[in-house]
PDB file of N, CA and C in Angstrom:
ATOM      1  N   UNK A   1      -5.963  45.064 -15.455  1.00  0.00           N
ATOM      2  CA  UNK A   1      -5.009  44.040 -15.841  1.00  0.00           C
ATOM      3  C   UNK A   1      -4.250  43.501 -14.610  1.00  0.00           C
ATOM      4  N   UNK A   2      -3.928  44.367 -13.667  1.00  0.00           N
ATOM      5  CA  UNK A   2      -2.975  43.966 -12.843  1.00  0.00           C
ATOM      6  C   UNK A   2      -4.278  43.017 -11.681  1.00  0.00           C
ATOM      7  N   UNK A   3      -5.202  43.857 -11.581  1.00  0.00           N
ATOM      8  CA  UNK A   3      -6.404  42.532 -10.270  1.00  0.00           C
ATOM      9  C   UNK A   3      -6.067  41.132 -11.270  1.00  0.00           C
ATOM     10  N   UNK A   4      -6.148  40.979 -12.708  1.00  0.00           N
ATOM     11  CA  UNK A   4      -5.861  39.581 -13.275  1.00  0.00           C
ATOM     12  C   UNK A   4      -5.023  38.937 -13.019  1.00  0.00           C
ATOM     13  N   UNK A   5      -3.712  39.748 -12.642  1.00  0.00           N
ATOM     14  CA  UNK A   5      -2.855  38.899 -12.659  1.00  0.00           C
ATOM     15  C   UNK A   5      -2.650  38.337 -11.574  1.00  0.00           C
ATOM     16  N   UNK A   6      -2.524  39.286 -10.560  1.00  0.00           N
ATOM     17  CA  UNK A   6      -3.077  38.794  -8.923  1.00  0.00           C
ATOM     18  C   UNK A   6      -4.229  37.626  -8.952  1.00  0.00           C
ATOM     19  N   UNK A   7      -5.124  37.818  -9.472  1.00  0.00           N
ATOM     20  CA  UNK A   7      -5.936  37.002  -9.324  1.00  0.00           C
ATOM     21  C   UNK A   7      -5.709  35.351  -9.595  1.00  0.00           C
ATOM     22  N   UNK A   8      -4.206  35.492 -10.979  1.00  0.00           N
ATOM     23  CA  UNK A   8      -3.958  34.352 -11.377  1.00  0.00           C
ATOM     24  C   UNK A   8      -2.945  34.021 -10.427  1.00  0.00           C
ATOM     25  N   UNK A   9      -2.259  35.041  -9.917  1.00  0.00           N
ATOM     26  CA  UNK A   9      -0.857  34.379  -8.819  1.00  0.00           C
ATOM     27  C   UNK A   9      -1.691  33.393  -7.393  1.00  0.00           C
ATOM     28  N   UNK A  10      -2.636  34.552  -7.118  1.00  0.00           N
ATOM     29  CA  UNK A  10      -3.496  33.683  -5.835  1.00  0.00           C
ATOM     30  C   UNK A  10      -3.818  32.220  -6.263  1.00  0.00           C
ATOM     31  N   UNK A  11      -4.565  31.548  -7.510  1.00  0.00           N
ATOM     32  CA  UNK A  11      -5.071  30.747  -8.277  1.00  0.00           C
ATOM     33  C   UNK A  11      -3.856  29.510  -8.432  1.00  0.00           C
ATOM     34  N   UNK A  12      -2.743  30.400  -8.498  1.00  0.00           N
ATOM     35  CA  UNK A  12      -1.431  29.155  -9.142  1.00  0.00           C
ATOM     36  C   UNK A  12      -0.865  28.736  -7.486  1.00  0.00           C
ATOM     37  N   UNK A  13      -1.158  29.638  -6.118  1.00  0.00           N
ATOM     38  CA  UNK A  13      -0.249  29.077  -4.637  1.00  0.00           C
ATOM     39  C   UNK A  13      -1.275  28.858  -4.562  1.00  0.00           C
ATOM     40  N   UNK A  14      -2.257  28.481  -4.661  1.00  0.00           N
ATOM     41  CA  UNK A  14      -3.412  27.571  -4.102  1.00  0.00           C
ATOM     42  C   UNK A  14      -3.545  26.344  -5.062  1.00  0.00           C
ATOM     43  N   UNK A  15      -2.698  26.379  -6.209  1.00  0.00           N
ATOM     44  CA  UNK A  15      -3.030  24.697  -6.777  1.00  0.00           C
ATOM     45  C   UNK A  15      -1.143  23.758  -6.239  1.00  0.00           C
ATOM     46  N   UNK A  16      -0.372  25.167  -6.195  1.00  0.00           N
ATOM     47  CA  UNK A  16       0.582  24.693  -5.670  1.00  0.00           C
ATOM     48  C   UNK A  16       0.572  24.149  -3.796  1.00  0.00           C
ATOM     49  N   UNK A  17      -0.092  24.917  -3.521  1.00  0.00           N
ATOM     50  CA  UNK A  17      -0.258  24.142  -2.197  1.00  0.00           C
ATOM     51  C   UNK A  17      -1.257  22.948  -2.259  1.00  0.00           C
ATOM     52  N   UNK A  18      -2.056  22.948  -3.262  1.00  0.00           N
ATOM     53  CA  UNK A  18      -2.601  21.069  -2.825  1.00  0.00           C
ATOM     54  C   UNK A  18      -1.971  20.140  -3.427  1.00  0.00           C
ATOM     55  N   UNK A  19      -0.978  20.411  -4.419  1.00  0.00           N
ATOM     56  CA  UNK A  19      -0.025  19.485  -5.094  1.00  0.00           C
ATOM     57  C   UNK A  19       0.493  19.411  -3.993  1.00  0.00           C
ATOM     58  N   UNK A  20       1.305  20.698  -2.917  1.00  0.00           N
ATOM     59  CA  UNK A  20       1.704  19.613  -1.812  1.00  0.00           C
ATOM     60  C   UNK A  20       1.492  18.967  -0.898  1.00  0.00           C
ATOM     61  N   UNK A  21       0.199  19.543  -0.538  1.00  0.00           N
ATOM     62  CA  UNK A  21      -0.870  18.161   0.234  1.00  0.00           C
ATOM     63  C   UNK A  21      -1.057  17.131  -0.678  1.00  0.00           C
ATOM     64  N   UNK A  22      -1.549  17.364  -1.765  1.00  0.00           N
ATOM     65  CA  UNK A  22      -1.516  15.766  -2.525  1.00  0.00           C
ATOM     66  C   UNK A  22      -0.203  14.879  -2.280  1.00  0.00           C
ATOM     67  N   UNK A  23       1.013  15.705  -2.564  1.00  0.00           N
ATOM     68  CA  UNK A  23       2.069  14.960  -2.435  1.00  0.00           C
ATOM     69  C   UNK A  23       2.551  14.018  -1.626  1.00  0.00           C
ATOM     70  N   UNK A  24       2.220  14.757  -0.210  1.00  0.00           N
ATOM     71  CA  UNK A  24       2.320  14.458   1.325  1.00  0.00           C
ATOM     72  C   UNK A  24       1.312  13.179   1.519  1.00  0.00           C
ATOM     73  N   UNK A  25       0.070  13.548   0.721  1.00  0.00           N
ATOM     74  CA  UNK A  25      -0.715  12.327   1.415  1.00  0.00           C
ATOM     75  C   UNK A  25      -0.499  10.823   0.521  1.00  0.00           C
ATOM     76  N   UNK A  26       0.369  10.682  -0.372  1.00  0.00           N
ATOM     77  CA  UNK A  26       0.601  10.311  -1.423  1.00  0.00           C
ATOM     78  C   UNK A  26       1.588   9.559  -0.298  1.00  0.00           C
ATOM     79  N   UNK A  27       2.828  10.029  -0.748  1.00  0.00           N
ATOM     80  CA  UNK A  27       3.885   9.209   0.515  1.00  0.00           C
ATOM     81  C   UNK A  27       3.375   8.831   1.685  1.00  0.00           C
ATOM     82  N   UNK A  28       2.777   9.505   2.345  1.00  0.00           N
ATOM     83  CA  UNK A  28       2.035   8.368   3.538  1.00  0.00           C
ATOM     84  C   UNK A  28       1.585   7.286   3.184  1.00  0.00           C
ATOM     85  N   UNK A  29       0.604   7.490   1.774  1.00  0.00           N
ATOM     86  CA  UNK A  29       0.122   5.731   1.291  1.00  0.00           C
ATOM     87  C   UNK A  29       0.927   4.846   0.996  1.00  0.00           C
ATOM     88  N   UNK A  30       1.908   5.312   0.441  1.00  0.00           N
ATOM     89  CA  UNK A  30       3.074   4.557   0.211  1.00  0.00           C
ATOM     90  C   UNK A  30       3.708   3.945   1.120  1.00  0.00           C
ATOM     91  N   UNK A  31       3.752   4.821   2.391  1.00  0.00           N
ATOM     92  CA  UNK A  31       4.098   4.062   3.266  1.00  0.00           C
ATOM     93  C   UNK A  31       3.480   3.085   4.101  1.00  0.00           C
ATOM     94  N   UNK A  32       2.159   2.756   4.078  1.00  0.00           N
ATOM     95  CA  UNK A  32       1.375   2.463   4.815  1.00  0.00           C
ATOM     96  C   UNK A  32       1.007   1.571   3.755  1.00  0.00           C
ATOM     97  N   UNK A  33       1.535   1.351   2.420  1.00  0.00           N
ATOM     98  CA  UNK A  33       1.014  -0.040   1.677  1.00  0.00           C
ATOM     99  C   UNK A  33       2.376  -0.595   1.560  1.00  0.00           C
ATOM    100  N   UNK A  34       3.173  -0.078   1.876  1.00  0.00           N
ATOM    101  CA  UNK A  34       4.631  -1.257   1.916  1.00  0.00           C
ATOM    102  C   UNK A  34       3.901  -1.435   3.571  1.00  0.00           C
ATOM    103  N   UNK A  35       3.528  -1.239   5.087  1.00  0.00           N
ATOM    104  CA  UNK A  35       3.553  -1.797   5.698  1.00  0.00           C
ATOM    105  C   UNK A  35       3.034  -2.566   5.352  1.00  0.00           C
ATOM    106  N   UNK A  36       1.632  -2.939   5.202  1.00  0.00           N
ATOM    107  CA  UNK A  36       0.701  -3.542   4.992  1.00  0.00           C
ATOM    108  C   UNK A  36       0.813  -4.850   4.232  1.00  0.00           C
ATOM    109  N   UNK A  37       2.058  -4.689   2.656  1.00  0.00           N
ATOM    110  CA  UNK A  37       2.675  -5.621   2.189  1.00  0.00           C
ATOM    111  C   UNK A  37       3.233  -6.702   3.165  1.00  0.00           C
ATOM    112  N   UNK A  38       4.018  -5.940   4.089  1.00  0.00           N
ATOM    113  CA  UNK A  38       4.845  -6.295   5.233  1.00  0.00           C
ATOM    114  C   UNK A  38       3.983  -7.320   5.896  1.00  0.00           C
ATOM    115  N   UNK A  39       2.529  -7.146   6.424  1.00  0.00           N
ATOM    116  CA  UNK A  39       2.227  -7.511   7.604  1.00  0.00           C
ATOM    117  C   UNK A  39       1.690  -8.868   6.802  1.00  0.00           C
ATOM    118  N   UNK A  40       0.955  -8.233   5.891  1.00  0.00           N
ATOM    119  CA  UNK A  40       0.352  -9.499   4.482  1.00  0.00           C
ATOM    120  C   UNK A  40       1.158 -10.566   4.657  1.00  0.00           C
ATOM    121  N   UNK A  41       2.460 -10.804   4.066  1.00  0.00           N
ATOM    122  CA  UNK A  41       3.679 -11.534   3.445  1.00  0.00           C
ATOM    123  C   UNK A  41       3.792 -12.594   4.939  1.00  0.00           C
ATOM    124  N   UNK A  42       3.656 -11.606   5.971  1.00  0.00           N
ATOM    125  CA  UNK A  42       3.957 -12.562   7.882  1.00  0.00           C
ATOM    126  C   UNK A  42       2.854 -12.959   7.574  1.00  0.00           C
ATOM    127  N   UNK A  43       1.424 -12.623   7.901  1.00  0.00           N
ATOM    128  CA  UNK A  43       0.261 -13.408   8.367  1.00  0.00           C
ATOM    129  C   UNK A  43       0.299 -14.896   6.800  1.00  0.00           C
ATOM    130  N   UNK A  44       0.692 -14.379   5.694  1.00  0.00           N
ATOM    131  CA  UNK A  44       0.570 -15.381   4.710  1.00  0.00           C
ATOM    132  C   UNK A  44       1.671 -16.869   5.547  1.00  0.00           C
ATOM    133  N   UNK A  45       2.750 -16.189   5.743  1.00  0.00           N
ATOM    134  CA  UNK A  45       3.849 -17.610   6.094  1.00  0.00           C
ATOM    135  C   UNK A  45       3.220 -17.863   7.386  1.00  0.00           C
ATOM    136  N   UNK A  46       2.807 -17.585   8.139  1.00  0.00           N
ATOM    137  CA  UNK A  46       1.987 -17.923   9.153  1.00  0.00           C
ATOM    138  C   UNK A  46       1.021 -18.737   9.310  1.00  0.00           C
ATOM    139  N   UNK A  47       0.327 -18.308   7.937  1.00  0.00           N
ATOM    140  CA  UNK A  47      -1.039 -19.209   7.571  1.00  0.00           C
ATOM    141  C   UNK A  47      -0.142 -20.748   7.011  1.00  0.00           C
ATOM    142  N   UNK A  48       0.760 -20.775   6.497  1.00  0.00           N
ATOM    143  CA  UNK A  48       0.935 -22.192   5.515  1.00  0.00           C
ATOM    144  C   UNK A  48       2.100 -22.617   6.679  1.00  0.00           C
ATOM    145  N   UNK A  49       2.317 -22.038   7.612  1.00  0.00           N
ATOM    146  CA  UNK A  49       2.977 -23.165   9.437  1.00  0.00           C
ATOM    147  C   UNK A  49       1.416 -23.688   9.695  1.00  0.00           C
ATOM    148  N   UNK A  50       0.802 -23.366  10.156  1.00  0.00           N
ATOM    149  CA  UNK A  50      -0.246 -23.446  10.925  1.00  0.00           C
ATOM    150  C   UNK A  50      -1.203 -24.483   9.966  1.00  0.00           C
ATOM    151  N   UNK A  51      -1.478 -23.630   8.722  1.00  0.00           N
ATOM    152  CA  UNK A  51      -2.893 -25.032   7.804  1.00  0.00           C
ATOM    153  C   UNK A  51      -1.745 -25.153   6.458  1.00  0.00           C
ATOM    154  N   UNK A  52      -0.790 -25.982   6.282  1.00  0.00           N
ATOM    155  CA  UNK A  52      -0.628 -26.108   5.010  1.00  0.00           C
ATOM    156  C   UNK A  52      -1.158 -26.541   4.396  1.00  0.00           C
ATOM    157  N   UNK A  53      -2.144 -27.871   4.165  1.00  0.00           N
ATOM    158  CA  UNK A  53      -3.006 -28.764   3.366  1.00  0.00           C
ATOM    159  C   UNK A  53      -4.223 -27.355   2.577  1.00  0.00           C
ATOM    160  N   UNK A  54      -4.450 -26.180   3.413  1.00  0.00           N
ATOM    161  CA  UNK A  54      -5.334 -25.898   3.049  1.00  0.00           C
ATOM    162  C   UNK A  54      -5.205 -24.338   1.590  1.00  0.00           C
ATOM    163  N   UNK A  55      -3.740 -24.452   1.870  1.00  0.00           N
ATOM    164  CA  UNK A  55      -3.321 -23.124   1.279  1.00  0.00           C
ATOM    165  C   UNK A  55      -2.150 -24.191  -0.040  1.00  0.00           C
ATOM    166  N   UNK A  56      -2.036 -25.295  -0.242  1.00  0.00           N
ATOM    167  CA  UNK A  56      -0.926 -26.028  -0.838  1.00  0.00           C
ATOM    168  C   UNK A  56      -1.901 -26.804  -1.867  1.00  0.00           C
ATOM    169  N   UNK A  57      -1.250 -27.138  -2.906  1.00  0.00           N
ATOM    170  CA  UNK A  57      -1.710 -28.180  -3.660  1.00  0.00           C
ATOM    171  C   UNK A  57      -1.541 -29.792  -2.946  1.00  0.00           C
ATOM    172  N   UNK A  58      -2.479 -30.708  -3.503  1.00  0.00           N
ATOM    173  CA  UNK A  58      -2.194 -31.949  -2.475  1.00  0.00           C
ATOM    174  C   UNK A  58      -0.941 -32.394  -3.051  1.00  0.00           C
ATOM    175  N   UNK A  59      -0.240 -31.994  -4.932  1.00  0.00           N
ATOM    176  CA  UNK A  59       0.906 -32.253  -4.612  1.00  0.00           C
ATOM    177  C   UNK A  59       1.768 -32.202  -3.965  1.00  0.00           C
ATOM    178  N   UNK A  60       2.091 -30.770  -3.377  1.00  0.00           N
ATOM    179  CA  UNK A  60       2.848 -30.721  -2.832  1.00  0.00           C
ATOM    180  C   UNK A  60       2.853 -31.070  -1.357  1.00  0.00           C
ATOM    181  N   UNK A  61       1.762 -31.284  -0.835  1.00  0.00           N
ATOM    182  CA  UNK A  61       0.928 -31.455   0.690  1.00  0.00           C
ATOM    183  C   UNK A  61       2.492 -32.668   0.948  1.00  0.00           C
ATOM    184  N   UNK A  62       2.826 -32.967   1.977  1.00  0.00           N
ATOM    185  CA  UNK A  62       3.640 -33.971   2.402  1.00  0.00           C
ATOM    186  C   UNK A  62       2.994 -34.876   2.507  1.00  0.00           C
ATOM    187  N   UNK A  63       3.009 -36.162   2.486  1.00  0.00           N
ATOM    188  CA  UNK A  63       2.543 -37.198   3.133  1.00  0.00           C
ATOM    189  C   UNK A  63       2.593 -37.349   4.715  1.00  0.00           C
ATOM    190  N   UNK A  64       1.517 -38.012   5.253  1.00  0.00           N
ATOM    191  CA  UNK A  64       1.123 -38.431   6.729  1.00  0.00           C
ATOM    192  C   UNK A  64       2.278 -38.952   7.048  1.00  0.00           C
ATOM    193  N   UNK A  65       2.889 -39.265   8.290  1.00  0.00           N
ATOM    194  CA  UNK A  65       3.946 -39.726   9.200  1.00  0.00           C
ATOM    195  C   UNK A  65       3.714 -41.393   8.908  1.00  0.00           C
ATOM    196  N   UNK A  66       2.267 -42.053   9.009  1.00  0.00           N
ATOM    197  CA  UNK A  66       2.364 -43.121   9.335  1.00  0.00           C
ATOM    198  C   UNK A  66       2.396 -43.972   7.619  1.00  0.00           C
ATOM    199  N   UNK A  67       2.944 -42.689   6.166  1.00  0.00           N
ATOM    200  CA  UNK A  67       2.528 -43.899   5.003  1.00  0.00           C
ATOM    201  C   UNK A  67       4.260 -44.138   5.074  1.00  0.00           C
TER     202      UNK A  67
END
């Protein structure tokens, strides 16, 4: 009875230690998809300085300088 129970304590710090590797690698993604949001959101306003006609509806496109 008692190798069982040992056997179950070993069984429960080995699912408790990958819950906290899961955990750990979990918040890293998190962090690394808010950067990523981050970098997204710049290269997007970046893109509509640079080509607006191509990322805009032609409503909203401005008109040419010379109408």
């Amino acid at each position: 009875m008692e190798e069982r129970i040992n056997e179950l304590e070993m069984c429960y710090m080995q699912q408790e230690m990958t819950i906290g590797e899961l955990n750990e690698i979990i918040c890293r993604q998190e962090l690394i998809l808010e950067r990523l949001q981050r970098d997204f959101t710049a290269l997007k306003e970046q893109f509509l300085v640079i080509s607006p006609s191509v990322s805009r509806d032609t409503d909203q496109e401005e008109p040419p300088p010379h109408y």
